[in-house]
C-alpha atoms as a PDB file:
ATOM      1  CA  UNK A   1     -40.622  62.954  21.977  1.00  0.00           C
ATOM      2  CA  UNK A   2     -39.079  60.563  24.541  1.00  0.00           C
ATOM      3  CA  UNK A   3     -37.231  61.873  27.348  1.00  0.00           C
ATOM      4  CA  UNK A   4     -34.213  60.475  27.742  1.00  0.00           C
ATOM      5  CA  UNK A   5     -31.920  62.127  30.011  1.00  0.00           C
ATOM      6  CA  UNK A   6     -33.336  60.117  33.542  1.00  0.00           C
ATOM      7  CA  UNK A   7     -31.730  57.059  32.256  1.00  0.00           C
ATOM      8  CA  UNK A   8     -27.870  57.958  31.519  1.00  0.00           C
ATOM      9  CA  UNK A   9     -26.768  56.694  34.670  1.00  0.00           C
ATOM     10  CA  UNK A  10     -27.615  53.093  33.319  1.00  0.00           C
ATOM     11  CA  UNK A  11     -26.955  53.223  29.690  1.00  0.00           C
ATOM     12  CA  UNK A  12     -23.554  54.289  31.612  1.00  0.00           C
ATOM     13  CA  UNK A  13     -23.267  51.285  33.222  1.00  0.00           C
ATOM     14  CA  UNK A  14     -24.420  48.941  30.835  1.00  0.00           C
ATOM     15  CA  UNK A  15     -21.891  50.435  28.567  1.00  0.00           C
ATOM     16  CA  UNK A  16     -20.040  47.318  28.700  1.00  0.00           C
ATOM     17  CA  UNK A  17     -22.540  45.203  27.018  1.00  0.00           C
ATOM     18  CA  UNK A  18     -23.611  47.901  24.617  1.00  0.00           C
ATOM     19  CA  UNK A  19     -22.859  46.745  21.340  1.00  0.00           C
ATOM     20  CA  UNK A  20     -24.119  43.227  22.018  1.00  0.00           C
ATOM     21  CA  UNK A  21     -27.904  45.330  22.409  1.00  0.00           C
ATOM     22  CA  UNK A  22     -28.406  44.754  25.408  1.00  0.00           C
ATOM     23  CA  UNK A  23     -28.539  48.253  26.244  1.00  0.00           C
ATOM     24  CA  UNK A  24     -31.078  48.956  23.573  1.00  0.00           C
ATOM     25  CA  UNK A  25     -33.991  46.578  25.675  1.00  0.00           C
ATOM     26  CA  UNK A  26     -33.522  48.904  28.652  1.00  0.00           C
ATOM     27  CA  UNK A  27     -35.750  51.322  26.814  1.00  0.00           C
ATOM     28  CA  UNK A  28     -38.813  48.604  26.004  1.00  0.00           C
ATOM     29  CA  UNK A  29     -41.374  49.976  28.423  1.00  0.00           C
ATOM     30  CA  UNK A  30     -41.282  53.616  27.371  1.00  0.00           C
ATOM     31  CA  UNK A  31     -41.136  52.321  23.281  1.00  0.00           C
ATOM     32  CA  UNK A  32     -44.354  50.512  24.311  1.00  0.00           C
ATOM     33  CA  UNK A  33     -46.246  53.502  25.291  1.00  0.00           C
ATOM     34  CA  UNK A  34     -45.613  54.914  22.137  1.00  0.00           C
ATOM     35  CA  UNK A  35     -47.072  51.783  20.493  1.00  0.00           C
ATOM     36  CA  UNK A  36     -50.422  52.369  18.737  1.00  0.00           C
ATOM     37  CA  UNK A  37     -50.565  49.243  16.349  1.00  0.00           C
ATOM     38  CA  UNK A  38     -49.248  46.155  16.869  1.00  0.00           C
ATOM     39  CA  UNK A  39     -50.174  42.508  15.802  1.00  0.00           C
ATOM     40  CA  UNK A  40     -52.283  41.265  18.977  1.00  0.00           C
ATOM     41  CA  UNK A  41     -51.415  38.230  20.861  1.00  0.00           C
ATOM     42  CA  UNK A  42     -52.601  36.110  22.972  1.00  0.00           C
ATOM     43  CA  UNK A  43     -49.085  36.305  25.485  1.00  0.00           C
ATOM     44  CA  UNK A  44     -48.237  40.273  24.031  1.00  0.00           C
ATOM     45  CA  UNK A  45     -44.918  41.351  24.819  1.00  0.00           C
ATOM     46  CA  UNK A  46     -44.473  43.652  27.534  1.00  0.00           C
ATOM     47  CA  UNK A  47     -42.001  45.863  25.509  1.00  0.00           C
ATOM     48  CA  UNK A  48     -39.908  45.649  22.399  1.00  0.00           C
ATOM     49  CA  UNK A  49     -36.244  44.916  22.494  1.00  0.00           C
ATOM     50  CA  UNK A  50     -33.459  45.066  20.009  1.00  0.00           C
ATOM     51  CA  UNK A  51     -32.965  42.375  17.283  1.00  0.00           C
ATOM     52  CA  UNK A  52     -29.742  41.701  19.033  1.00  0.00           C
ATOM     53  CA  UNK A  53     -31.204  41.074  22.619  1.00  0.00           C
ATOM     54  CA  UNK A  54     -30.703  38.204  24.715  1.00  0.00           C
ATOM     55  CA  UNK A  55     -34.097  38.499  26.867  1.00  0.00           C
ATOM     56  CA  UNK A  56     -37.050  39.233  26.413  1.00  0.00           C
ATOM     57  CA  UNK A  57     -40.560  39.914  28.486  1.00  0.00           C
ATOM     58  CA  UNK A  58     -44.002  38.447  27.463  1.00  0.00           C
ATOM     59  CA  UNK A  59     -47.124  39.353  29.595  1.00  0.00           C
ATOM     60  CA  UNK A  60     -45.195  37.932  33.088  1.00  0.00           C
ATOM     61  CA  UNK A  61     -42.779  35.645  31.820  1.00  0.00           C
ATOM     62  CA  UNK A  62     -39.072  36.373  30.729  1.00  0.00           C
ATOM     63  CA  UNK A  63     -36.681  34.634  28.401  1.00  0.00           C
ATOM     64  CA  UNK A  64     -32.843  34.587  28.650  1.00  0.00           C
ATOM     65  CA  UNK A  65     -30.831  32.821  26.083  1.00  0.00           C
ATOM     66  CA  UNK A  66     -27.438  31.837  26.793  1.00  0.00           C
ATOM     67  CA  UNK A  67     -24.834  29.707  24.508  1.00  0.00           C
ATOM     68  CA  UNK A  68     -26.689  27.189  24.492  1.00  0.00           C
ATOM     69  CA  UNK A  69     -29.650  27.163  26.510  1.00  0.00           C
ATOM     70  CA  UNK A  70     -33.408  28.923  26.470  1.00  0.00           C
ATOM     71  CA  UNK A  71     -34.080  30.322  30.265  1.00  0.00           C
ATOM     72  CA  UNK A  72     -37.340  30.879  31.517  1.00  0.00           C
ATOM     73  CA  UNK A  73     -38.610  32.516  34.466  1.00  0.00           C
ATOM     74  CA  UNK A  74     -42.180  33.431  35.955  1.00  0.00           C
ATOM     75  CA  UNK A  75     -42.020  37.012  36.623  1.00  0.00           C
ATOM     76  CA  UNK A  76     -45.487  38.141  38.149  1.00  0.00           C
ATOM     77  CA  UNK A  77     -43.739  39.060  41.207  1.00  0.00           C
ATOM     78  CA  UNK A  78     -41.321  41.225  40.143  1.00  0.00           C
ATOM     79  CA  UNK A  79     -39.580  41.051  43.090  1.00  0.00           C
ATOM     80  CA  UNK A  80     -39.263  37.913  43.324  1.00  0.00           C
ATOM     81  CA  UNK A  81     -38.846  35.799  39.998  1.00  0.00           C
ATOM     82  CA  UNK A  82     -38.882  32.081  39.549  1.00  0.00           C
ATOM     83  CA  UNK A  83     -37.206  29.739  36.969  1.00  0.00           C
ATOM     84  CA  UNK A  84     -39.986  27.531  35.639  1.00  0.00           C
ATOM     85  CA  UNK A  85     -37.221  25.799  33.505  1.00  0.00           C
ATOM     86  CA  UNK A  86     -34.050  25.604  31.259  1.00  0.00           C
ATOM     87  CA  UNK A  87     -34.230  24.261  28.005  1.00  0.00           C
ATOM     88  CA  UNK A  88     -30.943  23.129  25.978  1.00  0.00           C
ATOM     89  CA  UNK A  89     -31.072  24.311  22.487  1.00  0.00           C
ATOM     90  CA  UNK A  90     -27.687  23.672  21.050  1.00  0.00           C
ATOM     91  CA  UNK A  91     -24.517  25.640  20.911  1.00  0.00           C
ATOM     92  CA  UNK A  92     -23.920  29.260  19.020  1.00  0.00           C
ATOM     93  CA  UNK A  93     -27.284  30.828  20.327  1.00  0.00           C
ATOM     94  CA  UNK A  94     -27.042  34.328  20.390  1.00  0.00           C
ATOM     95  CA  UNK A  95     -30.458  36.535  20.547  1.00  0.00           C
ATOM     96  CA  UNK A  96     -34.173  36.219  20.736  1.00  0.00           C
ATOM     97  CA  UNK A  97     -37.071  38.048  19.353  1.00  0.00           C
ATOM     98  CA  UNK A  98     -40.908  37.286  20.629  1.00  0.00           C
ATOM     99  CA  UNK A  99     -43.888  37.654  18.074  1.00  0.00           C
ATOM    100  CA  UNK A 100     -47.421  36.537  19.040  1.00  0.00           C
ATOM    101  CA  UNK A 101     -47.275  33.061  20.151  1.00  0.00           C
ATOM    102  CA  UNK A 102     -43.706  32.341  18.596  1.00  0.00           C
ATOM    103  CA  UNK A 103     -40.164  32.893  20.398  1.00  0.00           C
ATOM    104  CA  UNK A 104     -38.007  33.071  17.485  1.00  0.00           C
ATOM    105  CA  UNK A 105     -34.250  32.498  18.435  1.00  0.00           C
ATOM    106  CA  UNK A 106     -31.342  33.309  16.701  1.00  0.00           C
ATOM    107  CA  UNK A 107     -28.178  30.771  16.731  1.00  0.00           C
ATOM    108  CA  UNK A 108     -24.967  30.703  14.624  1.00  0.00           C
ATOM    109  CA  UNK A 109     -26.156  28.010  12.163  1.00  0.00           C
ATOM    110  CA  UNK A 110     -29.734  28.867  11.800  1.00  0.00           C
ATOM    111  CA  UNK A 111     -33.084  30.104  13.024  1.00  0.00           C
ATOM    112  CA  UNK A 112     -35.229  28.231  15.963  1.00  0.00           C
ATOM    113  CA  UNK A 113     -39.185  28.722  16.140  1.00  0.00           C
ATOM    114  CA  UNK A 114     -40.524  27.520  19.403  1.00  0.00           C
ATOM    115  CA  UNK A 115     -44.472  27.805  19.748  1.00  0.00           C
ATOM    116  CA  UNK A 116     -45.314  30.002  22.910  1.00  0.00           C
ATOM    117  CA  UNK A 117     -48.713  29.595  23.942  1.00  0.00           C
ATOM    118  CA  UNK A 118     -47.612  28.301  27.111  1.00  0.00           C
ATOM    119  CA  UNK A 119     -45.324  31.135  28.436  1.00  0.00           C
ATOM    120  CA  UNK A 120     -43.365  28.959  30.740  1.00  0.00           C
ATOM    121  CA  UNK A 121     -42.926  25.909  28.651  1.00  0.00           C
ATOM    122  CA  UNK A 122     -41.940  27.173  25.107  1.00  0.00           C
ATOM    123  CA  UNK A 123     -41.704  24.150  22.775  1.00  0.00           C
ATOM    124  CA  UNK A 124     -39.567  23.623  19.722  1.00  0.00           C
ATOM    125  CA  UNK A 125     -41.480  23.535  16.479  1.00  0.00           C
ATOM    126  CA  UNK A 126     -39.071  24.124  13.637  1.00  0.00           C
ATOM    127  CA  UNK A 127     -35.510  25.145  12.669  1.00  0.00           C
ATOM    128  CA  UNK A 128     -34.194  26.736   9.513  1.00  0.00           C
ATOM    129  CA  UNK A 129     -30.817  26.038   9.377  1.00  0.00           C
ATOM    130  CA  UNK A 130     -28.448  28.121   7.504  1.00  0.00           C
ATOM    131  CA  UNK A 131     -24.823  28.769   6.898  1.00  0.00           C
ATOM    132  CA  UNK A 132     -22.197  29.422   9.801  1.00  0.00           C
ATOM    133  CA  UNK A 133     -22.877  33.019  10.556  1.00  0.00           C
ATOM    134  CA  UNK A 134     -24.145  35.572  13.443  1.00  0.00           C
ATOM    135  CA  UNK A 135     -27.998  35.713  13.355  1.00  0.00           C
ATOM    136  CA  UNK A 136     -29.986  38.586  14.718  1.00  0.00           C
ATOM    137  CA  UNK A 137     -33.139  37.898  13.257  1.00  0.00           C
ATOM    138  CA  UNK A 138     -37.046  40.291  13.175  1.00  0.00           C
ATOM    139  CA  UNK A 139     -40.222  39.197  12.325  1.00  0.00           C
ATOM    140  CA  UNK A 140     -42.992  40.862  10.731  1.00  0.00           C
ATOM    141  CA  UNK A 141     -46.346  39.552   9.537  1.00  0.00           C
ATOM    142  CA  UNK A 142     -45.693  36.323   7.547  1.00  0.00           C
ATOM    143  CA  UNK A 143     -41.533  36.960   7.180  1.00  0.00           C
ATOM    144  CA  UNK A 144     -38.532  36.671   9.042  1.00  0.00           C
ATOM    145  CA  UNK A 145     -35.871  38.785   8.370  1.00  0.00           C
ATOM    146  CA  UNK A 146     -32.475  37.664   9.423  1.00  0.00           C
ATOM    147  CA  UNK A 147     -29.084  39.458   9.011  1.00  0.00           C
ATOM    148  CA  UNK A 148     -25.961  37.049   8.161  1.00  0.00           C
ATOM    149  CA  UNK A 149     -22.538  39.046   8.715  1.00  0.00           C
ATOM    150  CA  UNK A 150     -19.109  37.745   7.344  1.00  0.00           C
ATOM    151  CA  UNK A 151     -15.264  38.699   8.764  1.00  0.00           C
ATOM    152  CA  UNK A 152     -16.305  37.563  12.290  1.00  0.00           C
ATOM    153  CA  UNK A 153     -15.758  34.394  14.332  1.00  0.00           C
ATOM    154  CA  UNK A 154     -19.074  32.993  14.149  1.00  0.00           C
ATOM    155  CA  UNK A 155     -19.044  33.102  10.094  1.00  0.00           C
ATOM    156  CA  UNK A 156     -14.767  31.960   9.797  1.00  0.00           C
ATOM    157  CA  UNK A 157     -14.041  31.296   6.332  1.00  0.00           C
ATOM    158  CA  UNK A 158     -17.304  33.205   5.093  1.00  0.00           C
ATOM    159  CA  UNK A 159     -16.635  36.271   2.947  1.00  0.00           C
ATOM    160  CA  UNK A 160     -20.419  37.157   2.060  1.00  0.00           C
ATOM    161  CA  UNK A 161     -22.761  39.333   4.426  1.00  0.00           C
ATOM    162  CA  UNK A 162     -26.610  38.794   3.397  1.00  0.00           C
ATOM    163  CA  UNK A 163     -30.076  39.979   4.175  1.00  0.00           C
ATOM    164  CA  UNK A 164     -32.478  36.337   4.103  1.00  0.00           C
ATOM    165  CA  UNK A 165     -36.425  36.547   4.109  1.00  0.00           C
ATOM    166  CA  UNK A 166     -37.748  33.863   5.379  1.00  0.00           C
ATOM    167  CA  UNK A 167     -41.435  32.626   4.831  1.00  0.00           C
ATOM    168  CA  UNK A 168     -42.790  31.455   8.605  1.00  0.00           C
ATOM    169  CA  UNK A 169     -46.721  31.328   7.094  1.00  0.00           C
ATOM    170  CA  UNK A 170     -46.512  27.813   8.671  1.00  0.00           C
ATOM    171  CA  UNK A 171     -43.769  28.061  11.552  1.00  0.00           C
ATOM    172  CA  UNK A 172     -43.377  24.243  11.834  1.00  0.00           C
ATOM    173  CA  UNK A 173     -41.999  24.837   8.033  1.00  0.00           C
ATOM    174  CA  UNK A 174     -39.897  27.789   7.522  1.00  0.00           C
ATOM    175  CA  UNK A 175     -38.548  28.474   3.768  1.00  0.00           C
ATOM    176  CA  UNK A 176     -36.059  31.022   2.329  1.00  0.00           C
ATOM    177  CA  UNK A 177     -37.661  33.311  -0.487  1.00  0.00           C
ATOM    178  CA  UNK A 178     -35.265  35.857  -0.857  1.00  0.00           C
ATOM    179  CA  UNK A 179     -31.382  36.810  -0.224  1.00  0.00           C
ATOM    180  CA  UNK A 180     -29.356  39.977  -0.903  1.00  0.00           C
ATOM    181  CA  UNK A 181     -26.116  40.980   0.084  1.00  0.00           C
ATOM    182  CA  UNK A 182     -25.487  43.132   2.253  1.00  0.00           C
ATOM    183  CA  UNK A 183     -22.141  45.254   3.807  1.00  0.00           C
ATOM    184  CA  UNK A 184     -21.410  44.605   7.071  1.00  0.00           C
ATOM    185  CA  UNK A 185     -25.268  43.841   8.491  1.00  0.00           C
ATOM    186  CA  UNK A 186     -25.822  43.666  12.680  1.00  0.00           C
ATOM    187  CA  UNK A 187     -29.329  44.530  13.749  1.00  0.00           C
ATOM    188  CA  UNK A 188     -32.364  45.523  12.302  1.00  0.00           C
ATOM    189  CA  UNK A 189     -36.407  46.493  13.049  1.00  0.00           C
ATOM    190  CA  UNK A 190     -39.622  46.504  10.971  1.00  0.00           C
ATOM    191  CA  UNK A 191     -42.216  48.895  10.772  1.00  0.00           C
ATOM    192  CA  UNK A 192     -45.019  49.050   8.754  1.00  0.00           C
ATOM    193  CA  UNK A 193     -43.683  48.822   4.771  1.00  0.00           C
ATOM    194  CA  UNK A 194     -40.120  49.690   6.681  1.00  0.00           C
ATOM    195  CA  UNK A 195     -36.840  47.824   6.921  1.00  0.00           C
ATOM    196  CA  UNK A 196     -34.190  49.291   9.042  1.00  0.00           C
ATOM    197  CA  UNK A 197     -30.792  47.464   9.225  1.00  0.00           C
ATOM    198  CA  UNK A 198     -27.838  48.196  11.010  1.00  0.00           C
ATOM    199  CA  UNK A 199     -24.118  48.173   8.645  1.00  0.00           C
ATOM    200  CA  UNK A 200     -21.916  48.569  11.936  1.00  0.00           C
ATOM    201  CA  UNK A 201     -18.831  51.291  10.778  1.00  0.00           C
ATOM    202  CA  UNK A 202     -20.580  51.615   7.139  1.00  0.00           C
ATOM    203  CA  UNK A 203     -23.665  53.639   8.541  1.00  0.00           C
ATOM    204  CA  UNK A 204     -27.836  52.725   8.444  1.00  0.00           C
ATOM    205  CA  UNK A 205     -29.765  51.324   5.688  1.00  0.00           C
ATOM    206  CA  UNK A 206     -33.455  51.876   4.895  1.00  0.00           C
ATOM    207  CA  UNK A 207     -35.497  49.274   2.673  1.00  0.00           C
ATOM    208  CA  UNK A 208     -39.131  49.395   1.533  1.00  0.00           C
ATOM    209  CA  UNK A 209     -40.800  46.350   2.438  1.00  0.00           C
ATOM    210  CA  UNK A 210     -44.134  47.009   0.833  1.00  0.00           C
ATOM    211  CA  UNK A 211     -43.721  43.740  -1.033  1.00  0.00           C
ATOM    212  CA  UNK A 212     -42.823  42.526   2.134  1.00  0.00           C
ATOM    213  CA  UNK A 213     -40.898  39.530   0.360  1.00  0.00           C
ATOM    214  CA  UNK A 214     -38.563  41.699  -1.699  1.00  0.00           C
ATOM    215  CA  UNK A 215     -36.819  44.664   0.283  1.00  0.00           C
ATOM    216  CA  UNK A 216     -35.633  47.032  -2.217  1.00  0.00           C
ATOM    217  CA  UNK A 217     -33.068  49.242  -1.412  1.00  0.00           C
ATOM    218  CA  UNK A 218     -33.984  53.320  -0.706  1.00  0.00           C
ATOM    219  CA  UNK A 219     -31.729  55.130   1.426  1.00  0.00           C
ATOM    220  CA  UNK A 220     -28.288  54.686   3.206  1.00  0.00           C
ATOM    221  CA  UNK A 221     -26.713  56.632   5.782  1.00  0.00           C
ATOM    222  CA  UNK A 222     -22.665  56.074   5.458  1.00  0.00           C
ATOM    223  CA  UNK A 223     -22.486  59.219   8.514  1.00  0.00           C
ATOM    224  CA  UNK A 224     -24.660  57.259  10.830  1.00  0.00           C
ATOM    225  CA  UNK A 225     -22.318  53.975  12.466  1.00  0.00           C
ATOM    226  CA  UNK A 226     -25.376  51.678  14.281  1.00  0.00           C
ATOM    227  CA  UNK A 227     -25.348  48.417  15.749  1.00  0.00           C
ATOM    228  CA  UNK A 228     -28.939  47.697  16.550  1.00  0.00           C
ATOM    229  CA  UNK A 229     -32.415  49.484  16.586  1.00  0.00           C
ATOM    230  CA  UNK A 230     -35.649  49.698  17.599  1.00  0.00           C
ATOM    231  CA  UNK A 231     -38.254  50.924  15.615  1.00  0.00           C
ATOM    232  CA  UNK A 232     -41.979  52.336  16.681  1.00  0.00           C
ATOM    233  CA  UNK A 233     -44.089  54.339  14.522  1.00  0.00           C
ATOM    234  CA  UNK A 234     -41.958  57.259  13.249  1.00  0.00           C
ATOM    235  CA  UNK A 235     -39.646  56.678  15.827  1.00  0.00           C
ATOM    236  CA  UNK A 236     -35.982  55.263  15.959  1.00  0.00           C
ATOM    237  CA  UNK A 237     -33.668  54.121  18.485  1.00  0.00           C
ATOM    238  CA  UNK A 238     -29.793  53.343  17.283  1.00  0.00           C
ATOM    239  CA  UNK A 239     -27.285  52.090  19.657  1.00  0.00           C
ATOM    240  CA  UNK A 240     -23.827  53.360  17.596  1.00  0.00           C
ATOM    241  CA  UNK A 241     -20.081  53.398  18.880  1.00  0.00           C
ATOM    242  CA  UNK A 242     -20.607  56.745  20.830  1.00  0.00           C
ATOM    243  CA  UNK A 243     -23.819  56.152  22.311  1.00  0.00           C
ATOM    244  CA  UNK A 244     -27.802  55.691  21.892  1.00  0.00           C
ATOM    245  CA  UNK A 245     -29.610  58.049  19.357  1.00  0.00           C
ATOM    246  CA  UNK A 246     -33.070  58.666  18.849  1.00  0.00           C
ATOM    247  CA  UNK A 247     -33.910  59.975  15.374  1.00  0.00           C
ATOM    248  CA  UNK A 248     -37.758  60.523  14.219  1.00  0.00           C
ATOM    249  CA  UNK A 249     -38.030  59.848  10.111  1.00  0.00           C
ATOM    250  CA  UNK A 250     -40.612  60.749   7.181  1.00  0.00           C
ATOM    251  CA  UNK A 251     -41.998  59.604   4.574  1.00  0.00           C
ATOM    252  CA  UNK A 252     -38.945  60.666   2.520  1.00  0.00           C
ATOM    253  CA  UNK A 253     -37.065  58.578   4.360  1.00  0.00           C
ATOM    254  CA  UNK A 254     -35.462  61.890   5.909  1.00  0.00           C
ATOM    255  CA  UNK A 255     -33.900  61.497   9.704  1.00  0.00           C
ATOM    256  CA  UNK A 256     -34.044  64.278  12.468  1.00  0.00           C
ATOM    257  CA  UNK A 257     -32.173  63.733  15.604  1.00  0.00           C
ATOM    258  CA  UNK A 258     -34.268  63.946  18.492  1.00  0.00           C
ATOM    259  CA  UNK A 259     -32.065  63.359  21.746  1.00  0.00           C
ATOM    260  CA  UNK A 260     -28.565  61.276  22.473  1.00  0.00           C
ATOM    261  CA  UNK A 261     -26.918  59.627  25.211  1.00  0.00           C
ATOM    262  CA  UNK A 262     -23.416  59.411  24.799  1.00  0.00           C
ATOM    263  CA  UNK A 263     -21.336  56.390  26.618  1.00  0.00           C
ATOM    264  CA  UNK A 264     -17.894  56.970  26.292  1.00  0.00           C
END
């Protein structure tokens, strides 16, 4: 079990970013610990952050997007960290998820790949563009999973919230293979033949992903509001509207609560 209670000062005061997940990837060095079998890489990431994050860490490098722009920085001096560059992407971008030597970034109208095997000089190898809509977006093997949500400004005029697969077997050519609706989807996390996504106010879905293409629908928690997670072995950790949760689940898809911080 992870003790949580040294860090409630700071989910405290990151309180005001906490539904963006930002306050999630504050927990990414004590998820990695409990880490026992991830995909290896040549530039592994340093910790695991929420689908909705806007940084990330790889080995000694770390990524901050902003509207528009990809922001790198050489951190092997902790203290002392140095922008190696800025890269312009485009407008709408909104969160970024590492995985092996890919950055994959989420923006409003689609999905960028940029190939990573130089850490401080990311390069852009592909975009899958989609309709108007916020994009957190996970990846998992061969698939990227990427949550579309209507009613909100980045998806005006949309009325349809979806679940898209998205084969990335070559990254320089992504292709959609599957789309489902869902409610109201935010973040999500994969985990071995796992799904987790995030339905806001309408509670926490669970999907088997054995046929990693297909996610089929197995349980739903409408009592459970979340916004993003983070998923590691049996493990869970939900930002929802009263605070950060972690929950430890079973084969059956059953969820025990472990520990909470609540931000008010």
């Amino acid at each position: 079990m992870l003790d949580l209670s040294n860090i409630n000062g700071i989910m405290k005061r990151l309180a005001p970013l906490f539904f963006l997940g930002l306050a999630i990837i504050g927990l990414v060095i004590i998820l990695t610990s409990c880490d026992g079998g991830n995909d290896s890489a040549l530039n592994p990431q340093t910790g695991t952050g929420g689908s909705m994050a806007r940084f990330a860490i790889t080995g000694n490098t770390l990524y901050i997007v902003s509207k528009q722009s990809l922001e790198v920085y050489n951190i092997s001096d902790g203290a002392s960290p140095v922008k190696a560059l800025t890269k312009n992407i485009g407008l709408g971008i909104e969160t970024i998820f590492p995985f092996k030597d890919n950055l994959f970034i989420g923006a409003s109208d689609g999905m960028y790949i940029f190939d990573n095997a130089k850490p401080t000089d990311p390069v852009q190898i592909s975009k899958f563009t989609h309709i108007q809509s916020c994009d957190p977006v996970v990846v998992q093997g061969k698939y990227a999973y990427v949550t579309l949500r209507s009613g909100v400004v980045c998806r005006a005029g949309n009325t349809l919230s979806s679940l898209d697969v998205i084969d990335i077997t070559d990254p320089s050519k992504p292709f959609l293979i599957n789309t489902q609706a869902m409610d109201s989807p935010y973040g999500l996390s994969a985990s071995g033949n796992r799904l987790f996504v995030c339905e806001g106010d309408k509670g926490f879905r669970i999907m088997d992903i054995s046929n990693p293409a297909v996610p089929i629908y197995k349980s739903y928690f409408h009592d459970l509001p979340s916004y993003d997670v983070i998923s590691r072995g049996k493990h869970l950790i939900i930002t929802g509207k009263k605070g950060l949760f972690q929950y430890e689940y079973d084969d059956a898809d059953n969820l025990e609560l472990l520990s909470k911080i609540p931000v008010l």
